[in-house]
Protein backbone atom coordinates (compact mmCIF):
# COMPACT_ATOMS: atom_id res chain seq x y z
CA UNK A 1 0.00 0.00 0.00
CA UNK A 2 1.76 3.64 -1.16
CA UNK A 3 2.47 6.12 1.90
CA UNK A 4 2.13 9.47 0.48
CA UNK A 5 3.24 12.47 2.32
CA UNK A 6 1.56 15.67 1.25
CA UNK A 7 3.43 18.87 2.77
CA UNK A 8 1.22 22.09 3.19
CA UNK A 9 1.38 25.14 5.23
CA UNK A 10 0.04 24.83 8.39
CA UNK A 11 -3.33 26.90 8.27
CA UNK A 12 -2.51 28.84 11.29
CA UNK A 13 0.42 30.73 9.91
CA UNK A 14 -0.67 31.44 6.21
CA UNK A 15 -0.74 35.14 5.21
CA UNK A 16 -3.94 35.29 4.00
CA UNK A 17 -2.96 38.72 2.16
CA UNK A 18 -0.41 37.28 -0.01
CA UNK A 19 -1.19 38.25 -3.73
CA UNK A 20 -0.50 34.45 -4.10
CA UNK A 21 -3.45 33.38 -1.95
CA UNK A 22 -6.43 32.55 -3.66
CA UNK A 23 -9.91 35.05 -3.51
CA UNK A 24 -11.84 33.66 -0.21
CA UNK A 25 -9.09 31.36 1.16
CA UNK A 26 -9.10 31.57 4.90
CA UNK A 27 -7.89 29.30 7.81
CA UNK A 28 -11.26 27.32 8.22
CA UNK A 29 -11.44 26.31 4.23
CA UNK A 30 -7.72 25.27 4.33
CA UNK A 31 -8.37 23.10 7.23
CA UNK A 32 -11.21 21.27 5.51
CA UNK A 33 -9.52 21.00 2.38
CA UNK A 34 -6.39 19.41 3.96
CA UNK A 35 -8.92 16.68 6.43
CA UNK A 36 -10.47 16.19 2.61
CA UNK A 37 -7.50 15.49 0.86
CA UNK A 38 -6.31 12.93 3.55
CA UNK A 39 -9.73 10.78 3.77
CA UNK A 40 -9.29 10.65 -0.22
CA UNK A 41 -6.10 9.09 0.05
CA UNK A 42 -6.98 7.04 2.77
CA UNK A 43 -10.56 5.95 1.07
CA UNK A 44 -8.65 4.71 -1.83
CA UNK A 45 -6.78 2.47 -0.18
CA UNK A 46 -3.64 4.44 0.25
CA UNK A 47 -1.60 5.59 3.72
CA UNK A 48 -1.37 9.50 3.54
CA UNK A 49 0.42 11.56 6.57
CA UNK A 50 0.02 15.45 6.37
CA UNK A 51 3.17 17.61 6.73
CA UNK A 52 2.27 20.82 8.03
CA UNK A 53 4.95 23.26 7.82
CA UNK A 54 5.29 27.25 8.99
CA UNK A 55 6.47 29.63 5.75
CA UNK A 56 9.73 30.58 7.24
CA UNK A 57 13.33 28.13 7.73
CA UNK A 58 11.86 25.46 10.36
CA UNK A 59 10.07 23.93 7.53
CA UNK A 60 13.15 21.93 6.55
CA UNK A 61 13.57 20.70 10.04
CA UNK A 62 9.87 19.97 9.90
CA UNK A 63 9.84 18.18 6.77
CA UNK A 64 13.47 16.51 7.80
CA UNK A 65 11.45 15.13 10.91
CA UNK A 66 8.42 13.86 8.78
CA UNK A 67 10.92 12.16 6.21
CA UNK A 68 12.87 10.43 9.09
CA UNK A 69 9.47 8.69 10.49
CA UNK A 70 8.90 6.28 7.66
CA UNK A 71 9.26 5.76 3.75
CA UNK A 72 6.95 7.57 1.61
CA UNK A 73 6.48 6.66 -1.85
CA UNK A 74 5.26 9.93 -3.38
CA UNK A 75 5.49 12.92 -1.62
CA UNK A 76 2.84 15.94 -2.51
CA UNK A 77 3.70 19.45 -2.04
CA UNK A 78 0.76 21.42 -2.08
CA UNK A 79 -0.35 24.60 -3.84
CA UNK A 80 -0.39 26.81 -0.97
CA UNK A 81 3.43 26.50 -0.61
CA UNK A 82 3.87 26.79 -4.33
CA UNK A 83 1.61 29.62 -5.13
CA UNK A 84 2.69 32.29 -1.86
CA UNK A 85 4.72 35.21 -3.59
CA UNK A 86 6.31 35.87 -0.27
CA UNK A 87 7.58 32.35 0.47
CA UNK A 88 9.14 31.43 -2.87
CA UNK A 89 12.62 30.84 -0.58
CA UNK A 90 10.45 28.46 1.70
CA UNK A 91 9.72 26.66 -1.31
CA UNK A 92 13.05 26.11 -2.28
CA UNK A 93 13.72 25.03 1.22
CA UNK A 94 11.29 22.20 1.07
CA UNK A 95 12.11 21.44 -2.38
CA UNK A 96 15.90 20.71 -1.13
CA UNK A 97 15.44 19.43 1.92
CA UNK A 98 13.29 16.48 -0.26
CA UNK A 99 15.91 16.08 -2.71
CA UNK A 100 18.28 15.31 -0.05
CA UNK A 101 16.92 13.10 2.33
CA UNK A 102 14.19 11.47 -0.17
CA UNK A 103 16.50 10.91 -3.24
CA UNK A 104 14.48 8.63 -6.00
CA UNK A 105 10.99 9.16 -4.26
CA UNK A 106 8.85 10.73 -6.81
CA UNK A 107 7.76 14.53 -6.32
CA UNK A 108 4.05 15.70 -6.97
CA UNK A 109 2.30 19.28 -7.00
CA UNK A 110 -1.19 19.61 -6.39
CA UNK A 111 -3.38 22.49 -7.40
CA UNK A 112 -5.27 22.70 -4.34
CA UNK A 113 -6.03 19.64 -1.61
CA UNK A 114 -8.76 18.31 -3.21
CA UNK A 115 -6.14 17.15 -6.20
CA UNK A 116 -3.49 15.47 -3.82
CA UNK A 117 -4.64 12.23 -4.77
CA UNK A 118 -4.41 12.55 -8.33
CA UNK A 119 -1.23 14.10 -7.83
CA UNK A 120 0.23 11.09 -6.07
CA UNK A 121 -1.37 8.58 -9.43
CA UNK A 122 0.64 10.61 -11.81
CA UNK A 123 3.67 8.97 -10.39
CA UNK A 124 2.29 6.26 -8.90
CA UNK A 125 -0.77 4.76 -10.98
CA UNK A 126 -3.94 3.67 -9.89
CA UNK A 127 -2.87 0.74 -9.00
CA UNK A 128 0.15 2.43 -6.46
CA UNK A 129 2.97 0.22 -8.60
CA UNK A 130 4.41 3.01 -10.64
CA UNK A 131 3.47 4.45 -13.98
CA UNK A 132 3.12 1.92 -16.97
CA UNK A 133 4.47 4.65 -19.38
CA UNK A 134 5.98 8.14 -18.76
């Protein structure tokens, strides 16, 4: 059974202002969406952990931490961490900090948590074996 990991900012700390954000976002819909995007996962049969890092430099201890508790087979990084104009160098950190410790374990963006699954089958299949073609 795939493990995926999807890493997203931790509702709590998201500037809501950032030109990034998208119209209406707040704290309570990003909550939802992530407790969404984990029963997905989990109602298709797959293990899914959520990541939730802050947008400044302890996200790569935080995703460090999360990548020393088990082996993931995907790993999601979600549009909120992507799409935040003021966090582009947090990015980077998380990007890095996967590349390092997670070396061979496919990558996946989502647009938005309700798309982490399909995110995850890109690189995985349906089936959670790997891609017949690429």
């Amino acid at each position: 059974m795939p493990h995926i990991l999807v890493i997203g900012y931790d509702p709590d700390s998201v500037d809501y202002s950032d030109p990034g954000t998208p119209a209406g976002l707040d704290k309570e819909k990003v909550w939802a969406g992530t407790l969404e995007s984990l029963k997905r996962i989990r109602d298709y049969g797959w293990q899914a952990t959520q990541c939730m890092v802050k947008p400044d430099r302890t996200a790569a201890d935080t995703v460090s931490q999360a990548l020393s508790a088990t082996r993931y087979d995907c790993i999601v990084i979600g549009g909120g961490v992507r799409l935040s104009h003021k966090s582009v160098p947090v990015f980077e950190i998380i990007v890095d900090t996967v590349r390092r410790l997670a070396p061979g374990i496919p990558l996946a963006f989502n647009e938005g948590p309700a798309t982490s699954l399909e995110s995850a089958q890109r690189w995985l299949g349906t089936n959670g074996q790997g891609l017949e073609t690429v």
